[in-house]
PDB file of N, CA and C in Angstrom:
ATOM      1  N   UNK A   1       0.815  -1.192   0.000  1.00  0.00           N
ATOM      2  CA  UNK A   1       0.000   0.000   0.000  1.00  0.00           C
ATOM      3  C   UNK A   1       0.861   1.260   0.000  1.00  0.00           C
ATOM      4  N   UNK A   2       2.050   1.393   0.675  1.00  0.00           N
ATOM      5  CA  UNK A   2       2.690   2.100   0.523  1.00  0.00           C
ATOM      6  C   UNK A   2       3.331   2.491  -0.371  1.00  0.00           C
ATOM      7  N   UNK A   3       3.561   1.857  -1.545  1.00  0.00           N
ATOM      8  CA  UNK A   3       4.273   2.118  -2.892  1.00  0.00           C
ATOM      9  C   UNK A   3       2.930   2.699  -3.928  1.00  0.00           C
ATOM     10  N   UNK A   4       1.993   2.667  -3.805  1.00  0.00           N
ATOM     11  CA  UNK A   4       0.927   2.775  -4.060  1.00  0.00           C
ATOM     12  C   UNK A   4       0.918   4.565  -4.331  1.00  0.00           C
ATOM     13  N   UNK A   5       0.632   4.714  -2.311  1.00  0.00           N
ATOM     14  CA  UNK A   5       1.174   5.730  -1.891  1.00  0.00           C
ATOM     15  C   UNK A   5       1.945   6.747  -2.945  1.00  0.00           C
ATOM     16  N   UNK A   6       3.508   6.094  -2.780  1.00  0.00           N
ATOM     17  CA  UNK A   6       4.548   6.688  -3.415  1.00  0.00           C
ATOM     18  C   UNK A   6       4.123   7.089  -4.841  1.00  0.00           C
ATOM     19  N   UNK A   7       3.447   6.160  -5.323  1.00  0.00           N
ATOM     20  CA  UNK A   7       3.069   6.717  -6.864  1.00  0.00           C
ATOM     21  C   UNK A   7       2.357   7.400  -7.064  1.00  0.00           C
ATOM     22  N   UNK A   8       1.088   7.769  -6.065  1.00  0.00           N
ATOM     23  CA  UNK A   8       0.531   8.901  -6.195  1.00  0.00           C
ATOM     24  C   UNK A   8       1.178   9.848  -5.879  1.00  0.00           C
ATOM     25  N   UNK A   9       2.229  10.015  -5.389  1.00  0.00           N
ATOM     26  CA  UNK A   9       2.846  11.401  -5.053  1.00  0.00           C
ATOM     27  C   UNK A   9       3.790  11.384  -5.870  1.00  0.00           C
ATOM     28  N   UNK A  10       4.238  10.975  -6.966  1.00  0.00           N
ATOM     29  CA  UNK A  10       5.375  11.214  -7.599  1.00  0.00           C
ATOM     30  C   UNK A  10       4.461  11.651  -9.227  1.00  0.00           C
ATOM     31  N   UNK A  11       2.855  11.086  -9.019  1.00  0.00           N
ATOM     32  CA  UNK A  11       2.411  11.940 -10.488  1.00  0.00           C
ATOM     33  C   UNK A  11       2.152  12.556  -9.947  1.00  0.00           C
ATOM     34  N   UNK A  12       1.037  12.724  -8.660  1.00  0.00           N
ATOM     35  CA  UNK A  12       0.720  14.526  -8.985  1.00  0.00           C
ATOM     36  C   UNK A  12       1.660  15.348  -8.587  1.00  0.00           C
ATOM     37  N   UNK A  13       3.069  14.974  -8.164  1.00  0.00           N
ATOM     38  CA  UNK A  13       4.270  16.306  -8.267  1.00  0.00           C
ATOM     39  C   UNK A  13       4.338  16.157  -9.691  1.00  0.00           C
ATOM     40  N   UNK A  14       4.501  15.395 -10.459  1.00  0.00           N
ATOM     41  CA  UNK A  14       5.115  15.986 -11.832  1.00  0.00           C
ATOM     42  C   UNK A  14       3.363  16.606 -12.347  1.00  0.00           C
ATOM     43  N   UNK A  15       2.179  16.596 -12.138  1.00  0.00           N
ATOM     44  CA  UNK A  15       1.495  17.379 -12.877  1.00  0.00           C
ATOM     45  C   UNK A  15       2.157  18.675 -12.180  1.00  0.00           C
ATOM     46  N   UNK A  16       2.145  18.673 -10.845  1.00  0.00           N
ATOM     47  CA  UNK A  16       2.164  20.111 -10.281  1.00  0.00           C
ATOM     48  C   UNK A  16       3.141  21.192 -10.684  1.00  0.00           C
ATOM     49  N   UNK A  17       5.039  20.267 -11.066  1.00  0.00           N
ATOM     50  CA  UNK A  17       5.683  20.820 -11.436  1.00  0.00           C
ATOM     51  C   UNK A  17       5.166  20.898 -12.964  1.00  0.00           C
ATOM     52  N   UNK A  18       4.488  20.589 -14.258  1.00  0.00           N
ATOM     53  CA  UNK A  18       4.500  20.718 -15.137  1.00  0.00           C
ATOM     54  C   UNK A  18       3.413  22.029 -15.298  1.00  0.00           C
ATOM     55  N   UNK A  19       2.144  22.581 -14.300  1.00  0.00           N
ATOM     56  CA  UNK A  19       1.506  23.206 -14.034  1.00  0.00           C
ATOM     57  C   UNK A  19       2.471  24.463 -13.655  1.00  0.00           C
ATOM     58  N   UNK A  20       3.105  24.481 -13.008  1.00  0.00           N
ATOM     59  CA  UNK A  20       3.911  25.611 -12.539  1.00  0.00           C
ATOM     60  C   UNK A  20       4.854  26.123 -13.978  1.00  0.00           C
ATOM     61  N   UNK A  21       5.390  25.043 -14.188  1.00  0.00           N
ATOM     62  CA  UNK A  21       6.356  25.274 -16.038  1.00  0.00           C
ATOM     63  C   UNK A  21       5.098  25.781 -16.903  1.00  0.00           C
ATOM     64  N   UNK A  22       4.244  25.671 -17.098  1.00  0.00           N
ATOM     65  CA  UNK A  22       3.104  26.607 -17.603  1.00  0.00           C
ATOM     66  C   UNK A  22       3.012  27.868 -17.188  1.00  0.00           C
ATOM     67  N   UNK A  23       2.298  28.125 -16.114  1.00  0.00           N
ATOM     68  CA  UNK A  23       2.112  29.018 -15.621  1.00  0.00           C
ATOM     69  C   UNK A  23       3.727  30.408 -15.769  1.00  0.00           C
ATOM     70  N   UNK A  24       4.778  29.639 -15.621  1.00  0.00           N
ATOM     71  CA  UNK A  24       5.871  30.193 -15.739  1.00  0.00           C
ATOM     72  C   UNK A  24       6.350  30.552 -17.337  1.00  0.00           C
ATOM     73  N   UNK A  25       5.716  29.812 -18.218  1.00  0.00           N
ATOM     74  CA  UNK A  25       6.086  30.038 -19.421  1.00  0.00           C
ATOM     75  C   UNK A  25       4.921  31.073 -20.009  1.00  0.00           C
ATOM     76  N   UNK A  26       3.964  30.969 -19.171  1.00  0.00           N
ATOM     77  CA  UNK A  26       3.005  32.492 -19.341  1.00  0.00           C
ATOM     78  C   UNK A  26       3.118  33.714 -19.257  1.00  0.00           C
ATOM     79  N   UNK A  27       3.901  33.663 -17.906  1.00  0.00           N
ATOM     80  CA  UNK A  27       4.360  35.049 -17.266  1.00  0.00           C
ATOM     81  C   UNK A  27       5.550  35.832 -18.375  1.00  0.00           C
ATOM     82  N   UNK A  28       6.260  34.552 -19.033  1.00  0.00           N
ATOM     83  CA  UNK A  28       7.633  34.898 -19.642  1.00  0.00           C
ATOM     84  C   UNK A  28       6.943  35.608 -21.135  1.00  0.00           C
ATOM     85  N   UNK A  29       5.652  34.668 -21.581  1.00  0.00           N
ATOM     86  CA  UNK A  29       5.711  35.167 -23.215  1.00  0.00           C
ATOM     87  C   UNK A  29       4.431  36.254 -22.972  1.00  0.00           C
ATOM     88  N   UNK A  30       4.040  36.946 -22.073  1.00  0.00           N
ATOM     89  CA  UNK A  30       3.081  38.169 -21.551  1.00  0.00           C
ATOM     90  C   UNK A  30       4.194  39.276 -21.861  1.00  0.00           C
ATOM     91  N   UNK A  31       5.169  39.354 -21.163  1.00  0.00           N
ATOM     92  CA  UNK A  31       6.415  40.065 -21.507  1.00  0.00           C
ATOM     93  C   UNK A  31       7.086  40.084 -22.518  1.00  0.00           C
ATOM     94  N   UNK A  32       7.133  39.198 -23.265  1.00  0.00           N
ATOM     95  CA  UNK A  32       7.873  39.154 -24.627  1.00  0.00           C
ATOM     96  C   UNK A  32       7.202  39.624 -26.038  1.00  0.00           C
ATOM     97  N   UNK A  33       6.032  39.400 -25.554  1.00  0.00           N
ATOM     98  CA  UNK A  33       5.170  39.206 -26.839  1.00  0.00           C
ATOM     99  C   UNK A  33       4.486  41.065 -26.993  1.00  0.00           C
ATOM    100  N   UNK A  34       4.506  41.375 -28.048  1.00  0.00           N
ATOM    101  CA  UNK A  34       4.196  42.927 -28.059  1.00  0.00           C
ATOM    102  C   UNK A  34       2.492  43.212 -28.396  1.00  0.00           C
ATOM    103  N   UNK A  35       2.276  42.379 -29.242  1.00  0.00           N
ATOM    104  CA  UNK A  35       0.866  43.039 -29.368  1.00  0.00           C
ATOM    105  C   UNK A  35       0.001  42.523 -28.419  1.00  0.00           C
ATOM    106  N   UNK A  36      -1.314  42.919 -28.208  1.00  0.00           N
ATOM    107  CA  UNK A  36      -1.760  42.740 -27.116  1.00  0.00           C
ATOM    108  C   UNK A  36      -2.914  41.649 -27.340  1.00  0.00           C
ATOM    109  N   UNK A  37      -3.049  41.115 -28.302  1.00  0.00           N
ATOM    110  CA  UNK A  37      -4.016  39.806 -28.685  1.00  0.00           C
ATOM    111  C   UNK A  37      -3.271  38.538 -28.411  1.00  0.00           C
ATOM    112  N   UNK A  38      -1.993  38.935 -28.723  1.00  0.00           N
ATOM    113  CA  UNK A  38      -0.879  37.836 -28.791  1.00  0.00           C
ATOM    114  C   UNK A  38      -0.921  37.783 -27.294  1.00  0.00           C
ATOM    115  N   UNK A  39      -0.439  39.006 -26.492  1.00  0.00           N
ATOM    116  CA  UNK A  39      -0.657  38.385 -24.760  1.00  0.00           C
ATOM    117  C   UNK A  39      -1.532  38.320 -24.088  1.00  0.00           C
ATOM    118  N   UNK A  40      -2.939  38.286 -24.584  1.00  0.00           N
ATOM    119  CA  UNK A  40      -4.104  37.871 -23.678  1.00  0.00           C
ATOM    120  C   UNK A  40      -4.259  36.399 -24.447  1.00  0.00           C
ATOM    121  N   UNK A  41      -3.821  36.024 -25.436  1.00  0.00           N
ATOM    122  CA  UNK A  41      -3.767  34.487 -25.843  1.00  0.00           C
ATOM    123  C   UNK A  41      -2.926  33.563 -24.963  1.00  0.00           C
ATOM    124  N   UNK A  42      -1.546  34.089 -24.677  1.00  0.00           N
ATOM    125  CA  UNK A  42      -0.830  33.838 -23.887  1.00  0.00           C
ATOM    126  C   UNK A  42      -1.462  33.542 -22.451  1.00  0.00           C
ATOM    127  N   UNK A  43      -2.102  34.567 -22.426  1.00  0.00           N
ATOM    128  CA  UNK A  43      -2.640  34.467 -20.581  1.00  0.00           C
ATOM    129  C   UNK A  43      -3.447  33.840 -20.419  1.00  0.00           C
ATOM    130  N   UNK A  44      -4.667  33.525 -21.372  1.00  0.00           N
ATOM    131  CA  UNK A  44      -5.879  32.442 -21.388  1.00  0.00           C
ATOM    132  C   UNK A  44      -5.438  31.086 -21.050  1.00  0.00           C
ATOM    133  N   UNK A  45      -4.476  31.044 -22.153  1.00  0.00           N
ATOM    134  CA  UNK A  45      -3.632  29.684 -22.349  1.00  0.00           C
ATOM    135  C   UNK A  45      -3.108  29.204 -21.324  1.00  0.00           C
ATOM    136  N   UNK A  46      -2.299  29.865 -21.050  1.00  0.00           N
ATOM    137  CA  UNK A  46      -1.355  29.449 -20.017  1.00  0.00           C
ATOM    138  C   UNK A  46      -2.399  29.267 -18.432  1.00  0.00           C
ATOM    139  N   UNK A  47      -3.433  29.960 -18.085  1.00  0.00           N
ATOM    140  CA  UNK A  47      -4.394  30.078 -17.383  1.00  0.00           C
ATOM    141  C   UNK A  47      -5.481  28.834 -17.027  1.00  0.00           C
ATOM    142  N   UNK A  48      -5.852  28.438 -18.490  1.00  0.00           N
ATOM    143  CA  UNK A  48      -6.077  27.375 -18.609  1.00  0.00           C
ATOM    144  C   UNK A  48      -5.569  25.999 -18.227  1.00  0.00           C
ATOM    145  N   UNK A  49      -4.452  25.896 -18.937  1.00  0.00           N
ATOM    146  CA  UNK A  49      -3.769  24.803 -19.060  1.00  0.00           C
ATOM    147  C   UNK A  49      -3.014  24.315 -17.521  1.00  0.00           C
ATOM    148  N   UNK A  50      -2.335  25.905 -17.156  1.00  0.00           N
ATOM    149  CA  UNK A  50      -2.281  25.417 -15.733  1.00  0.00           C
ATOM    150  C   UNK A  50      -2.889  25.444 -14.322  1.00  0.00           C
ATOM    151  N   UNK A  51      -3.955  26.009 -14.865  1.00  0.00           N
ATOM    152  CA  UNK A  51      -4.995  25.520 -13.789  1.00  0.00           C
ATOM    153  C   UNK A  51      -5.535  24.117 -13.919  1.00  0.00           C
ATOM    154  N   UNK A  52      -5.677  23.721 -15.102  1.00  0.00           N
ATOM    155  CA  UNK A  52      -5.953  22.336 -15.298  1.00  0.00           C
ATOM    156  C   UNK A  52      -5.263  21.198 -14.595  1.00  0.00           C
ATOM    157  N   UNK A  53      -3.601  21.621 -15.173  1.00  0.00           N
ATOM    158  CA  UNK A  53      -2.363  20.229 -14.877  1.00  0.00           C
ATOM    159  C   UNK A  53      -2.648  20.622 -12.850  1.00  0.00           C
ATOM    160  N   UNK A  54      -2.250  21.719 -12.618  1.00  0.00           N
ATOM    161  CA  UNK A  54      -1.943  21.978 -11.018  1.00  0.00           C
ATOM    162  C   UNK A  54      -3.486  21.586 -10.106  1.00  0.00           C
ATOM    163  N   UNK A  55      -4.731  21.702 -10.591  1.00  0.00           N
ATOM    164  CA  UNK A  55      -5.314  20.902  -9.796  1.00  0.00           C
ATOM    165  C   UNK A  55      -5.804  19.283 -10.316  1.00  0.00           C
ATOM    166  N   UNK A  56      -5.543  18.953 -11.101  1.00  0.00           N
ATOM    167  CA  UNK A  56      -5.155  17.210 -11.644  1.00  0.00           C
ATOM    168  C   UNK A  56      -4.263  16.847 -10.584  1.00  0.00           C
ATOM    169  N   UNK A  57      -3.555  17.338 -10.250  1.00  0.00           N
ATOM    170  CA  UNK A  57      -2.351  17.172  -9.462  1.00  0.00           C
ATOM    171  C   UNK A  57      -2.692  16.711  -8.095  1.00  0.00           C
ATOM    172  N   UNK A  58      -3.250  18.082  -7.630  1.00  0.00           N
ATOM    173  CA  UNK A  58      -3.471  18.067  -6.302  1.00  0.00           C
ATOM    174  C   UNK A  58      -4.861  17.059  -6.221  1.00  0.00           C
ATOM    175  N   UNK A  59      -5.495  16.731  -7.208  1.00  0.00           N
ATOM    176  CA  UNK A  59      -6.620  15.725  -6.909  1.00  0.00           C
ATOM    177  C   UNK A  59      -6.110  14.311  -6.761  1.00  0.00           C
ATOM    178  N   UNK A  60      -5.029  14.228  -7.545  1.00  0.00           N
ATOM    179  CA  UNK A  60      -4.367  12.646  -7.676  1.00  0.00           C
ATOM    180  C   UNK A  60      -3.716  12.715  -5.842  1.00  0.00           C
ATOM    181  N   UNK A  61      -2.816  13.639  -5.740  1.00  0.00           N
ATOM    182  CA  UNK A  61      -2.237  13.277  -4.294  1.00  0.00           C
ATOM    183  C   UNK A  61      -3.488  13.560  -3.284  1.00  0.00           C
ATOM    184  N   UNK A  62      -4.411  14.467  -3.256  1.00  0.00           N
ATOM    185  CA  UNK A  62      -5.577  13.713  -2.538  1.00  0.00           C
ATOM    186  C   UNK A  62      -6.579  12.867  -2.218  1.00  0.00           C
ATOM    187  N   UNK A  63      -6.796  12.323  -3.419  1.00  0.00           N
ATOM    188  CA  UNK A  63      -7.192  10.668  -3.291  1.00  0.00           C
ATOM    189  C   UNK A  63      -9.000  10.823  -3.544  1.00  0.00           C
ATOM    190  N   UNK A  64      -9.375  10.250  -3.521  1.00  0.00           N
ATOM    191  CA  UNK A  64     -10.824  10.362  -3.659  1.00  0.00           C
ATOM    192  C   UNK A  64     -11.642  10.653  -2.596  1.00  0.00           C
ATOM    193  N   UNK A  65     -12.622  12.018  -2.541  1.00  0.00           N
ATOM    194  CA  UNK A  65     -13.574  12.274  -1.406  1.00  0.00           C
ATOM    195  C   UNK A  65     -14.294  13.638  -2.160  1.00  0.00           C
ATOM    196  N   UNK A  66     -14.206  14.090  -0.998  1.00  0.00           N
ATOM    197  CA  UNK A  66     -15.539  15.051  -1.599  1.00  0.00           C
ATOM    198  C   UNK A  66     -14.600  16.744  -1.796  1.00  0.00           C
ATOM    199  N   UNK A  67     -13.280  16.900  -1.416  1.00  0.00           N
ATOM    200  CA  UNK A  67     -12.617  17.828  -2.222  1.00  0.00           C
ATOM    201  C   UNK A  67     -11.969  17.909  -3.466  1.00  0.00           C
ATOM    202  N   UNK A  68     -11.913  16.520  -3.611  1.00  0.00           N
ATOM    203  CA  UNK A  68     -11.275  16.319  -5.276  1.00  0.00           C
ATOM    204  C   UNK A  68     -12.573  16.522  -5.852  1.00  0.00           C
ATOM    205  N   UNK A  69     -13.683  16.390  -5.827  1.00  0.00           N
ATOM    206  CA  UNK A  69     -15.108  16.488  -6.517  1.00  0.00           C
ATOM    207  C   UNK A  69     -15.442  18.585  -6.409  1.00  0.00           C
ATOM    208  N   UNK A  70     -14.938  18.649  -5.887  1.00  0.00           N
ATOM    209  CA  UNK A  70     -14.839  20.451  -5.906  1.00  0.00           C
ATOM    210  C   UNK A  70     -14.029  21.008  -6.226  1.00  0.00           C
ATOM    211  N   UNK A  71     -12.600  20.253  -6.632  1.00  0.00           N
ATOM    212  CA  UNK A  71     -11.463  20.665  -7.305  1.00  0.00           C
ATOM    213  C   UNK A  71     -12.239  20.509  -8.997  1.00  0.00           C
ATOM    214  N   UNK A  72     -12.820  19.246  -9.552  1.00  0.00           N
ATOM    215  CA  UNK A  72     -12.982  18.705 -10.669  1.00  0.00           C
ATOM    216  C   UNK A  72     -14.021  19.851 -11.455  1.00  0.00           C
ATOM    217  N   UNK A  73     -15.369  20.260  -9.968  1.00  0.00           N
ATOM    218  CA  UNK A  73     -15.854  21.782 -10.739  1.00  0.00           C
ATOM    219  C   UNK A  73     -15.494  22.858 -10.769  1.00  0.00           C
ATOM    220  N   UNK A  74     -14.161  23.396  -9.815  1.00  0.00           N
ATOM    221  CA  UNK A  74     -13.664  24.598 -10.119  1.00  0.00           C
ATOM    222  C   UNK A  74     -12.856  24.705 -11.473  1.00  0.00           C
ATOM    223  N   UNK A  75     -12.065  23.049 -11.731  1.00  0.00           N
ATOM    224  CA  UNK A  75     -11.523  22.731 -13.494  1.00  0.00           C
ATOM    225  C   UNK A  75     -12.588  23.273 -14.430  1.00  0.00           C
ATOM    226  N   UNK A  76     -13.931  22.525 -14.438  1.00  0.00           N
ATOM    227  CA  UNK A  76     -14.838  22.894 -14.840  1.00  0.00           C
ATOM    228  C   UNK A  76     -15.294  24.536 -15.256  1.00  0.00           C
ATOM    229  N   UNK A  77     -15.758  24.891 -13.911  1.00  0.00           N
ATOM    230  CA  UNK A  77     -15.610  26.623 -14.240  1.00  0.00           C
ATOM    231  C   UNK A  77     -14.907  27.488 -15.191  1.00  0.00           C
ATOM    232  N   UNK A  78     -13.165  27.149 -14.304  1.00  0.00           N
ATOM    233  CA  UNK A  78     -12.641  27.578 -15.248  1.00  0.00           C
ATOM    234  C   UNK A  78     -12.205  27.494 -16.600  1.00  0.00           C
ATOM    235  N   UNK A  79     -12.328  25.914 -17.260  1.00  0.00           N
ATOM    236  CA  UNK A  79     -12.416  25.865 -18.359  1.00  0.00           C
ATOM    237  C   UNK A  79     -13.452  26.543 -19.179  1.00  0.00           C
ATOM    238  N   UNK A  80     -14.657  26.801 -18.412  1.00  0.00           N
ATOM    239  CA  UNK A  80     -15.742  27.418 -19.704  1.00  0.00           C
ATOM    240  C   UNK A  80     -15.654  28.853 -19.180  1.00  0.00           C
ATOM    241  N   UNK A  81     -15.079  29.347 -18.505  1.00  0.00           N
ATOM    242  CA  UNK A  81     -15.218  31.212 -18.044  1.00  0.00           C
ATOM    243  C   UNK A  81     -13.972  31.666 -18.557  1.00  0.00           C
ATOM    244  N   UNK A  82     -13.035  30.855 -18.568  1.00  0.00           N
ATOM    245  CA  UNK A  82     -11.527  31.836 -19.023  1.00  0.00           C
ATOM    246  C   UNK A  82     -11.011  31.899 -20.525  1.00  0.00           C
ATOM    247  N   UNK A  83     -12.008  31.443 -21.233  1.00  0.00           N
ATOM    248  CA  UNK A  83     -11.786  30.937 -22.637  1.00  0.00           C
ATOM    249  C   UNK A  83     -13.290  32.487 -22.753  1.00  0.00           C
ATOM    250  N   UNK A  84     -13.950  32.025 -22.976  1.00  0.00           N
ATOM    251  CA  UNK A  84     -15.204  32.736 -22.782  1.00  0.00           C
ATOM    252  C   UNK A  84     -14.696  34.348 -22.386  1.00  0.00           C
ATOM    253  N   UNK A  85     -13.896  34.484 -21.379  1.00  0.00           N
ATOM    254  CA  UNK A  85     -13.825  36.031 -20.872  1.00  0.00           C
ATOM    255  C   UNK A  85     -12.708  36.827 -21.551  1.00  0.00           C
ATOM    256  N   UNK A  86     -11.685  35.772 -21.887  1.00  0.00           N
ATOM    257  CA  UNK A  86     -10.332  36.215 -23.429  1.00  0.00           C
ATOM    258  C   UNK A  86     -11.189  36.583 -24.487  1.00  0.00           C
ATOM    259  N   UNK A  87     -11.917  35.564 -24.741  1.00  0.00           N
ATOM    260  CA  UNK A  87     -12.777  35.873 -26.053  1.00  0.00           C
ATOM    261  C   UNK A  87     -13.560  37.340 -26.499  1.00  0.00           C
ATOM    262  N   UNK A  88     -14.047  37.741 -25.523  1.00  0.00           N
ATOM    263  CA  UNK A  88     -15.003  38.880 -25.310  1.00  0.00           C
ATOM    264  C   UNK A  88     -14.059  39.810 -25.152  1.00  0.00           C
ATOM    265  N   UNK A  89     -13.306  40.004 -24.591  1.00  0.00           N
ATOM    266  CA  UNK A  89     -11.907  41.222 -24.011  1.00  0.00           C
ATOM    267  C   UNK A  89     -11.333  41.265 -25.427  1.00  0.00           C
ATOM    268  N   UNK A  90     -10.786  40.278 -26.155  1.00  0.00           N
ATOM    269  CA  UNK A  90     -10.075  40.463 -27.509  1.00  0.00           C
ATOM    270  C   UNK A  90     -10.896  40.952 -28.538  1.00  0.00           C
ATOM    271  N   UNK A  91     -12.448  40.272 -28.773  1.00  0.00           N
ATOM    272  CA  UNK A  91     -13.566  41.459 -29.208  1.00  0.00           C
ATOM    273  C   UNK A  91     -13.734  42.774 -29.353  1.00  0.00           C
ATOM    274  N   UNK A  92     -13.540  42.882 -27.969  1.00  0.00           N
ATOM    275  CA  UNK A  92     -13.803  44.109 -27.469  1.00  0.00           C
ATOM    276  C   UNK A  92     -12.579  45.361 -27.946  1.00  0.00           C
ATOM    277  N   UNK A  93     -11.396  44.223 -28.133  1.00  0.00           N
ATOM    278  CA  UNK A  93     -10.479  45.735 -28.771  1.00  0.00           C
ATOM    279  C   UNK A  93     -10.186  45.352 -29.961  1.00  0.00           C
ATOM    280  N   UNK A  94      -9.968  44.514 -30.858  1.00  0.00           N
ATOM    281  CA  UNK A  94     -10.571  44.724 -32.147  1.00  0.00           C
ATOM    282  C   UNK A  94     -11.046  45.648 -32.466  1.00  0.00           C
ATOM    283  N   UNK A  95     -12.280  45.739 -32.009  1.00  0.00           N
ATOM    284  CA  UNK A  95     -13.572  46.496 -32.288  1.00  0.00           C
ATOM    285  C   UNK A  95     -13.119  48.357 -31.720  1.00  0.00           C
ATOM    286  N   UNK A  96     -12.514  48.527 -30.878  1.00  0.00           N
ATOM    287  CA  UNK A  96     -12.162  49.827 -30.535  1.00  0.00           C
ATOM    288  C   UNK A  96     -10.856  49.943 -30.708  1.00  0.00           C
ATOM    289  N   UNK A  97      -9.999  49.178 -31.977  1.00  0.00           N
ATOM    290  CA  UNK A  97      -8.349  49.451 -32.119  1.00  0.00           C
ATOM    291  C   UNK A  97      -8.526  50.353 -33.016  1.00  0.00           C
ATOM    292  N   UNK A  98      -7.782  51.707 -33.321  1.00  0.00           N
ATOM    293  CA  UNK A  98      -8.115  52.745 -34.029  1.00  0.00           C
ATOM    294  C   UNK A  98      -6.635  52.645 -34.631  1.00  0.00           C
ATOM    295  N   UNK A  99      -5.791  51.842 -34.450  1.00  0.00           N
ATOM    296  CA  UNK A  99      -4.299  51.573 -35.019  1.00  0.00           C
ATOM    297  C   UNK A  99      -3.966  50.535 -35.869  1.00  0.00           C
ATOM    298  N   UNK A 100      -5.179  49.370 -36.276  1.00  0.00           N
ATOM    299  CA  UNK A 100      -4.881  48.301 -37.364  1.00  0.00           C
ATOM    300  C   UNK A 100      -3.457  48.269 -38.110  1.00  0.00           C
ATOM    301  N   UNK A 101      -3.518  49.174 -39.061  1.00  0.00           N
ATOM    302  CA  UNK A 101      -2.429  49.490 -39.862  1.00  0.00           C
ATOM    303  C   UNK A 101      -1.414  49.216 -39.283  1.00  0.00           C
ATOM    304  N   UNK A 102      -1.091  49.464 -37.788  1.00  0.00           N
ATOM    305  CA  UNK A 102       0.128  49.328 -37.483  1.00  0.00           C
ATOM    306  C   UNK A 102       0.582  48.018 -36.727  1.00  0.00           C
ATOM    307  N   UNK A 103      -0.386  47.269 -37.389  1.00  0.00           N
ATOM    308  CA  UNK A 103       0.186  45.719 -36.591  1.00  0.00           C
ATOM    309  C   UNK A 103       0.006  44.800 -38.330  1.00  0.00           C
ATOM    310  N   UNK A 104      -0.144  45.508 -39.378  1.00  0.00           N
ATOM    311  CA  UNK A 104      -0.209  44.871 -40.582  1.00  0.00           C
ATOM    312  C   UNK A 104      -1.482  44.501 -41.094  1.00  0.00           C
ATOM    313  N   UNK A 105      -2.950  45.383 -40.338  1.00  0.00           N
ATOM    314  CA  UNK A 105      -3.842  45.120 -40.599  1.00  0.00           C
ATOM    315  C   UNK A 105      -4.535  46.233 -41.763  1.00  0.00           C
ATOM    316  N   UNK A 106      -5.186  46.073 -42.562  1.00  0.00           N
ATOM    317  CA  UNK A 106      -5.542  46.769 -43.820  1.00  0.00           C
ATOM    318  C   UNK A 106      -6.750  47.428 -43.040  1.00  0.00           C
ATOM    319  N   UNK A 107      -6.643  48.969 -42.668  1.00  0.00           N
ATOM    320  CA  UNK A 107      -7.488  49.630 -42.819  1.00  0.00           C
ATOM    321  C   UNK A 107      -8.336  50.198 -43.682  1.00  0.00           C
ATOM    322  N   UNK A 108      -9.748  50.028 -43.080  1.00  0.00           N
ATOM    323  CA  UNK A 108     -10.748  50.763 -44.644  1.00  0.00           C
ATOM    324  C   UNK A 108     -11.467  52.051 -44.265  1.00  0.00           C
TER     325      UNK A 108
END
């Protein structure tokens, strides 16, 4: 039972560390990246993805009960609200960018 144990804690550290290498590779291309569609893609993404791996994680090393079942709908949530709320924000300046031209977009 104890090796058992051990294996649950050796995946959900590697989701957790692979969740954090997300999250960290978010922060890096928010900063790098210049236009501003490009870094709210970045931030969705990375938002997503490691909220996903980092509580997978923490559900595997907690085992089955009734907080991994409230971890699985906050995944939930945030998979359909943070996709959904990029979406509308990047809309939204599209629609009020008065500079097209200068990211290679053909103004009319």
């Amino acid at each position: 039972m104890e090796i058992l144990e051990w294996i649950r804690f050796i995946v959900g550290t590697f989701f957790l560390l692979f969740g954090l290498f997300t999250f960290f590779m978010e922060i890096i291309s928010i900063y790098k990246l210049k236009y501003v569609l490009d870094r709210m893609h970045a931030a969705a993404t990375g938002d997503t993805l490691g909220i996903l791996l980092s509580l997978i994680g923490l559900m595997i090393m907690n085992g089955l009960n009734f907080t991994t079942c409230k971890m699985a709908l906050i995944i939930i949530f945030f998979w359909c609200a943070s996709p959904a709320s990029s979406h509308l924000i990047a809309r939204l300046e599209v629609t009020t960018n008065e500079s097209e031209d200068k990211y290679g977009r053909v103004s009319k």
